[in-house]
C-alpha atoms as a PDB file:
ATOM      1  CA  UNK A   1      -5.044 -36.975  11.593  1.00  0.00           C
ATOM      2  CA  UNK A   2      -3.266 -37.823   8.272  1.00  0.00           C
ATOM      3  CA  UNK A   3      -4.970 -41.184   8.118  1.00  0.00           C
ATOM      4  CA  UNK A   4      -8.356 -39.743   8.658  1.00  0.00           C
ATOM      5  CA  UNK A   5      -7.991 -37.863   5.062  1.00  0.00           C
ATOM      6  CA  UNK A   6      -7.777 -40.962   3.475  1.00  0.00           C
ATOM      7  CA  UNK A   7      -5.369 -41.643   0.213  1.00  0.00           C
ATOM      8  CA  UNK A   8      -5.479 -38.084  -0.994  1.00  0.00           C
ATOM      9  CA  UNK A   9      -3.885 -37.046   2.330  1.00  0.00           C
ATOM     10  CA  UNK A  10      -0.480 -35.677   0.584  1.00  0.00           C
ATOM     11  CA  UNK A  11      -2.347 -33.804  -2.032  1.00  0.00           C
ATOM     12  CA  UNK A  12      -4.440 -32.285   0.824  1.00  0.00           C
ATOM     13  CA  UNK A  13      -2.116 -30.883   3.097  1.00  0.00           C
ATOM     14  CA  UNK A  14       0.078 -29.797   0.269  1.00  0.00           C
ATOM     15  CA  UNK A  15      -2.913 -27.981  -1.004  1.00  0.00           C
ATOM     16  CA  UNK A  16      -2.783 -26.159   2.180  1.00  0.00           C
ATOM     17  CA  UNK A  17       0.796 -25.429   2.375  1.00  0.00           C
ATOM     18  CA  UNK A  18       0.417 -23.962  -1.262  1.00  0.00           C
ATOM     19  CA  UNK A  19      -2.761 -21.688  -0.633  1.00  0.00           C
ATOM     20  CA  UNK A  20      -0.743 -20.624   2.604  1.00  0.00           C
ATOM     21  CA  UNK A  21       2.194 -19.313   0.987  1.00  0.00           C
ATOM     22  CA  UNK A  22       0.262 -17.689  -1.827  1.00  0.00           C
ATOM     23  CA  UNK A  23      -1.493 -15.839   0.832  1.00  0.00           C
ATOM     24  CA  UNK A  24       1.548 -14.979   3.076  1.00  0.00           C
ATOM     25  CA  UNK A  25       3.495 -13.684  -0.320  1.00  0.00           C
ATOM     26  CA  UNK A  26       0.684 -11.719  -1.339  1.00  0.00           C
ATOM     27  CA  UNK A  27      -0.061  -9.965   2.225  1.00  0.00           C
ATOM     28  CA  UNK A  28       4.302  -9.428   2.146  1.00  0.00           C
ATOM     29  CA  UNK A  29       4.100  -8.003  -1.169  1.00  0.00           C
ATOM     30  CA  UNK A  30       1.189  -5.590   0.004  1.00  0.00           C
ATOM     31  CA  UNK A  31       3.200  -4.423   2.569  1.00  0.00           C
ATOM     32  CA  UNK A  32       6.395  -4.167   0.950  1.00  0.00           C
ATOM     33  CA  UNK A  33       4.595  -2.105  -1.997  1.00  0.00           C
ATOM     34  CA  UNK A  34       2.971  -0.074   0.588  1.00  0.00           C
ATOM     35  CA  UNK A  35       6.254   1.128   2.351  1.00  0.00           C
ATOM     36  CA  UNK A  36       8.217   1.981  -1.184  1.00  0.00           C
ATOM     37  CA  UNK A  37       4.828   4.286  -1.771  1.00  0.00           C
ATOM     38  CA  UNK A  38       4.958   5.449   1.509  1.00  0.00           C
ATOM     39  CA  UNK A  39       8.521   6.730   0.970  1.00  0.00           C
ATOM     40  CA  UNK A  40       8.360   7.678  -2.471  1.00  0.00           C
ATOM     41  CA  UNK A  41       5.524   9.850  -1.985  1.00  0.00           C
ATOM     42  CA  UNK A  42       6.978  11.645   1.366  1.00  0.00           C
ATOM     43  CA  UNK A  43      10.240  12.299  -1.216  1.00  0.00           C
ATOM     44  CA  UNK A  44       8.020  13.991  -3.782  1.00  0.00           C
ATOM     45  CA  UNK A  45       6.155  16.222  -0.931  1.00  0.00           C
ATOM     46  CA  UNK A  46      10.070  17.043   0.644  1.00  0.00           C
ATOM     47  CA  UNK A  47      10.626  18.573  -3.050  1.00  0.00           C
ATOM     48  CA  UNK A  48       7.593  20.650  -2.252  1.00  0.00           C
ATOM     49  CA  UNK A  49       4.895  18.599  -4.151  1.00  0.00           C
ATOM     50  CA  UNK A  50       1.141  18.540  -2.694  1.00  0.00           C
ATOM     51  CA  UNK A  51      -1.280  16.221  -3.145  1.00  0.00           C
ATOM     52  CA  UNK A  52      -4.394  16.804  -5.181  1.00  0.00           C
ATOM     53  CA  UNK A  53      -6.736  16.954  -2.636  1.00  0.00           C
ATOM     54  CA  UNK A  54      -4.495  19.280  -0.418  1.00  0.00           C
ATOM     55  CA  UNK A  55      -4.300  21.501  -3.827  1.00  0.00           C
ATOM     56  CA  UNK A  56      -8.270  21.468  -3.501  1.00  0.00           C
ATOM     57  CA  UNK A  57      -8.413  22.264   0.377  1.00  0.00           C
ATOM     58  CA  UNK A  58      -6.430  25.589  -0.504  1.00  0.00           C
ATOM     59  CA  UNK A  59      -8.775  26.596  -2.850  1.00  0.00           C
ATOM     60  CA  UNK A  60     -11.659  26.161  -0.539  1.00  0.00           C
ATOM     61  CA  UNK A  61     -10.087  27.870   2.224  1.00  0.00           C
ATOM     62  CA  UNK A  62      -7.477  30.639   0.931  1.00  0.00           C
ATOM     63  CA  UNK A  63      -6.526  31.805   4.051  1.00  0.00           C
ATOM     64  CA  UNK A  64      -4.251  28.912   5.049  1.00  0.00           C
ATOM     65  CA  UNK A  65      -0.457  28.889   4.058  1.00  0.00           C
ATOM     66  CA  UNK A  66      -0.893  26.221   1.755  1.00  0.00           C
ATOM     67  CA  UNK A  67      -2.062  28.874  -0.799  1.00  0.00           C
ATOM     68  CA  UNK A  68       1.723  30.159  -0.779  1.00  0.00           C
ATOM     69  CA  UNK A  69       2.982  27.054  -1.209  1.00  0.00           C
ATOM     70  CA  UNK A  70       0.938  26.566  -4.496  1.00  0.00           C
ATOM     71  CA  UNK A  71       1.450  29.896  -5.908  1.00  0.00           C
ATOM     72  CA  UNK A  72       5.372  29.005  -5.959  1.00  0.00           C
ATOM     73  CA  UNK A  73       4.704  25.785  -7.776  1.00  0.00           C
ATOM     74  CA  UNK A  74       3.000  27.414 -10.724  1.00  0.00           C
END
């Protein structure tokens, strides 16, 4: 297989290697990123922090306990 890429065969599969690992780091750094969000965003709603768009659902529909919740934040 090698010999069929002719004299650039080195710079070829190193190529390869090289895109490889660039796209292996990026996809670990993703998911690495992704957990310490993950966490850091279940800390802030343990300390009683909502989300925007649950601060918007309460609004809409009053009745739910949420609206307690936000009334003790302000």
């Amino acid at each position: 297989m090698i010999a069929s890429l002719g004299p650039y065969a080195n710079f070829i599969l190193l190529s390869y290697a090289a895109a490889t690992l660039a796209a292996l780091g990026l996809t670990l750094w993703v998911i690495l990123d992704h957990r310490r969000l993950r966490h850091t965003l279940t800390a802030l709603e343990a300390r009683g922090l909502t989300r925007r768009s649950a601060r918007a659902a309460a609004r809409l529909a009053p009745e739910t306990p949420l609206e307690t919740t936000l009334e003790t934040q302000a």
